[in-house]
Protein backbone atom coordinates (compact mmCIF):
# COMPACT_ATOMS: atom_id res chain seq x y z
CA UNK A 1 44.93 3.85 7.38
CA UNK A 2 42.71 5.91 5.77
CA UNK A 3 43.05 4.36 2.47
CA UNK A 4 42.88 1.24 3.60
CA UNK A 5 39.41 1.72 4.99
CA UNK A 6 38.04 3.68 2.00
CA UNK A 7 39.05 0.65 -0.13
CA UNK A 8 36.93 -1.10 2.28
CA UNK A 9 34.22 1.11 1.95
CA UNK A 10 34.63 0.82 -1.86
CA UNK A 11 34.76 -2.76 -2.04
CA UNK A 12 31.31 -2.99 -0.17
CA UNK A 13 29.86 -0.61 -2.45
CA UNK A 14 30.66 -2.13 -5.23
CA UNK A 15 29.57 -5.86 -3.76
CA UNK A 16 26.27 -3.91 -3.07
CA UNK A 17 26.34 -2.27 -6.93
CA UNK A 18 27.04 -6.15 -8.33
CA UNK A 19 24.23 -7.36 -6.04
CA UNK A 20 21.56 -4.67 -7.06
CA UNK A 21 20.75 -5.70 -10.66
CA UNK A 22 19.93 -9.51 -9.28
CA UNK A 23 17.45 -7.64 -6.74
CA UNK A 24 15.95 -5.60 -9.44
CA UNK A 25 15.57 -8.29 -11.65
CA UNK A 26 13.66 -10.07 -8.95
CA UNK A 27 11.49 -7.29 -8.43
CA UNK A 28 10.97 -7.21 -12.19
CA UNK A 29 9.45 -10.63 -12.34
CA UNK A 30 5.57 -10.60 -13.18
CA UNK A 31 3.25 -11.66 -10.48
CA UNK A 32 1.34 -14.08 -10.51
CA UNK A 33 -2.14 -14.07 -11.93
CA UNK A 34 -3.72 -16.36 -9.24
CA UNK A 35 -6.00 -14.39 -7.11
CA UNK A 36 -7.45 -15.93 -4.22
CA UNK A 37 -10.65 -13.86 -3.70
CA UNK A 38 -13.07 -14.48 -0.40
CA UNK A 39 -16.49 -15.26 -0.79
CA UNK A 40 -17.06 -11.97 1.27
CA UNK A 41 -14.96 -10.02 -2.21
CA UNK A 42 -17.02 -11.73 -4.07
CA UNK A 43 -20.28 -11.44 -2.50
CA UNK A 44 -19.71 -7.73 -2.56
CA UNK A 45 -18.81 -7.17 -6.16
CA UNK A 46 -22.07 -8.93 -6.83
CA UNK A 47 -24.86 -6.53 -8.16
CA UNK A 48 -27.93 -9.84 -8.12
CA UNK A 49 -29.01 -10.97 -4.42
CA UNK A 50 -28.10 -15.56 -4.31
CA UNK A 51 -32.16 -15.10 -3.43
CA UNK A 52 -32.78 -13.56 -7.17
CA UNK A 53 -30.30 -15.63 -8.52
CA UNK A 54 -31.86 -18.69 -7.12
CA UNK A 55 -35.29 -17.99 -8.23
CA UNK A 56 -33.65 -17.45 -12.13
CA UNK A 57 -32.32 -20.71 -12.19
CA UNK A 58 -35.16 -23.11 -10.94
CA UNK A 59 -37.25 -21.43 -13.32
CA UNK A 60 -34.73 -23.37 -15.93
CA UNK A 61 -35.45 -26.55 -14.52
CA UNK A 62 -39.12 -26.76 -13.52
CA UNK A 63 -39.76 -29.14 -10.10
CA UNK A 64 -36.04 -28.80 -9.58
CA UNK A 65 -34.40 -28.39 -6.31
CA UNK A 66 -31.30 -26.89 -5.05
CA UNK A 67 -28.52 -29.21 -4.46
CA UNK A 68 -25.74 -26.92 -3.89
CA UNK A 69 -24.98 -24.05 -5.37
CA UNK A 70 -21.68 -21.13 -5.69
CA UNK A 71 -20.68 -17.25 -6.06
CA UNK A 72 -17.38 -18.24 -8.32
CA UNK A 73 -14.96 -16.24 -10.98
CA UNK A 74 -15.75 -18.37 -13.76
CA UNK A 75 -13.70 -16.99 -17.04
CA UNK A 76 -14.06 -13.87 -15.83
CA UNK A 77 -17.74 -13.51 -15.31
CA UNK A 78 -19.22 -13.64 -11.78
CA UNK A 79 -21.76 -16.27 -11.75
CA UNK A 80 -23.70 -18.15 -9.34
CA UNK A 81 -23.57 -21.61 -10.27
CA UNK A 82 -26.81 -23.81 -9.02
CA UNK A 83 -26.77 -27.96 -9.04
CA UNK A 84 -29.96 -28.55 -9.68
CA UNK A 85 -32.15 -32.63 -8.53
CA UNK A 86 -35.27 -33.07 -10.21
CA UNK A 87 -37.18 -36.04 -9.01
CA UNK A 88 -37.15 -39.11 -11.25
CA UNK A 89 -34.08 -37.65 -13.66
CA UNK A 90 -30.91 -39.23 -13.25
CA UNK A 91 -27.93 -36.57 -13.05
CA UNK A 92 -28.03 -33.18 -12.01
CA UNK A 93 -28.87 -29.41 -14.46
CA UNK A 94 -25.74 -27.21 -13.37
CA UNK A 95 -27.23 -23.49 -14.00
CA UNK A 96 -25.70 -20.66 -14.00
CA UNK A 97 -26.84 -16.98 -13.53
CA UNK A 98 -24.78 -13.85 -14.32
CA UNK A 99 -23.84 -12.23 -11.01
CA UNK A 100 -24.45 -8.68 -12.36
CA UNK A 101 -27.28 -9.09 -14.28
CA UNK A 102 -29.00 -11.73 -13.30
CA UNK A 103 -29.13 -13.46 -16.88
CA UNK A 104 -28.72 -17.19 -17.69
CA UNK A 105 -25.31 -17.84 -18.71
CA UNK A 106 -25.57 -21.24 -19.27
CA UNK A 107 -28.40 -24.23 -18.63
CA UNK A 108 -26.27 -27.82 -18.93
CA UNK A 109 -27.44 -31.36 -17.85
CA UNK A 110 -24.47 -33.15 -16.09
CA UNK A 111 -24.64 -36.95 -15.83
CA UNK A 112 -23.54 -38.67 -12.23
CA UNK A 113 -20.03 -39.85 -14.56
CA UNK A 114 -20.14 -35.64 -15.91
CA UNK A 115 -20.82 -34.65 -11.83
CA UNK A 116 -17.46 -36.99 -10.81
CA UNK A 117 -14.88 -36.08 -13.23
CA UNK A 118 -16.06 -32.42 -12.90
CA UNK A 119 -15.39 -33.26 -8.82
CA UNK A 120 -12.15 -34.58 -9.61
CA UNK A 121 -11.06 -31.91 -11.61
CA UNK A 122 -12.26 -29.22 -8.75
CA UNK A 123 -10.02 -31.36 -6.32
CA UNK A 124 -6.93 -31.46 -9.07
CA UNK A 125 -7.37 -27.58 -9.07
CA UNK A 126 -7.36 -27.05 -5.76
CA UNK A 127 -4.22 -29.08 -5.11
CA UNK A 128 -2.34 -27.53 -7.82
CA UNK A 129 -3.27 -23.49 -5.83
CA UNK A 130 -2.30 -24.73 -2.98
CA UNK A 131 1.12 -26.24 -4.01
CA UNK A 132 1.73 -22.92 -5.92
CA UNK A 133 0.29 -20.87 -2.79
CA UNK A 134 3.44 -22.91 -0.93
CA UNK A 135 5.76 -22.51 -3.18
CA UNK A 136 5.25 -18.48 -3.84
CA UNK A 137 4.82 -18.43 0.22
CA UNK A 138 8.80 -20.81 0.56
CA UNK A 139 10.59 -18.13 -2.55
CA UNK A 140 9.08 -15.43 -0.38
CA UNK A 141 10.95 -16.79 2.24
CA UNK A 142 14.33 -17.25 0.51
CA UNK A 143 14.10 -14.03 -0.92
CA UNK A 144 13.91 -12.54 2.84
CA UNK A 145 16.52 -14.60 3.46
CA UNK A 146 18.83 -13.38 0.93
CA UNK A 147 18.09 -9.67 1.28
CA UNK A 148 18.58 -10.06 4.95
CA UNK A 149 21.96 -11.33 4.25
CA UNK A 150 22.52 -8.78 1.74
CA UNK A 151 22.58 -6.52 4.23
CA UNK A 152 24.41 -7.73 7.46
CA UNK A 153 27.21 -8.80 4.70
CA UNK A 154 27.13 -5.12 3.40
CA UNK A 155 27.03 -3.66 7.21
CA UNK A 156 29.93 -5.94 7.73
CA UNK A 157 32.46 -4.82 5.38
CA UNK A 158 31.32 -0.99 5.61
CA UNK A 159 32.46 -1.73 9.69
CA UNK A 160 35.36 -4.36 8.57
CA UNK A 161 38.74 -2.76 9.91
CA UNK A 162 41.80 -3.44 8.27
């Protein structure tokens, strides 16, 4: 009897030996590089005031106004990014300001056709983090799943009597 159950025990280590290297290899993978960082992180990491930042860029565009403006990651560099009216100009001047220095990064003129595919593409983006958000968020889930499994099957056959 006792050899019977030490085979048991045996046979469940090895099932949990055989099911180790799929686990490490799963805990191997690289993560992902998307961060989703708050406007709070990023509002903190910034070393210019939006007020600074603001004054930088409609001194770019003379008689400009605000339209909307953004504290974003934009390859790599923190900038705020200002949309910029001026009266009697058709399109917008999109400038941005280096969140850490306060610098002009870049000074562009966007046409209403420029503003709308640059819209769509924001909308495309967003769509395509928050399918991948889901899908990290449902393998999270399976992997639960499995390692919960893992383990009542394991508890099983260490209790299993012959």
């Amino acid at each position: 009897m006792k050899t019977t159950r030490g085979m048991t025990i045996l046979a469940a280590m090895t099932a949990v030996a055989l099911a180790a290297p799929s686990v490490s290899a799963q805990a191997t993978k690289p993560a992902t590089t998307t961060t989703h960082e708050t406007v709070a992180q990023l509002r903190k990491e910034a070393k210019v005031t939006e007020k600074a930042a603001r004054a930088t860029a409609l001194a770019q565009v003379p008689g400009g106004k605000v339209r909307k403006h953004e504290l974003e990651r934009e390859n790599g560099k923190l900038v705020y990014s200002f949309d910029i009216a001026t009266k009697g100009k058709s399109g917008i001047d999109e400038v941005q300001i280096d969140a850490m220095d306060g610098s002009v990064v870049s000074n562009k003129h966007e046409t209403a056709a420029m503003e709308k595919a640059e819209a769509r593409a924001d909308k495309k983006e967003a769509r395509a983090e928050k399918k991948e958000a889901q899908a990290e968020k449902k393998e999270a889930k399976a992997e639960k799943k499995e390692t919960k499994a893992d383990k009542k099957d394991a508890k099983a056959s260490e209790y299993k009597k012959p």
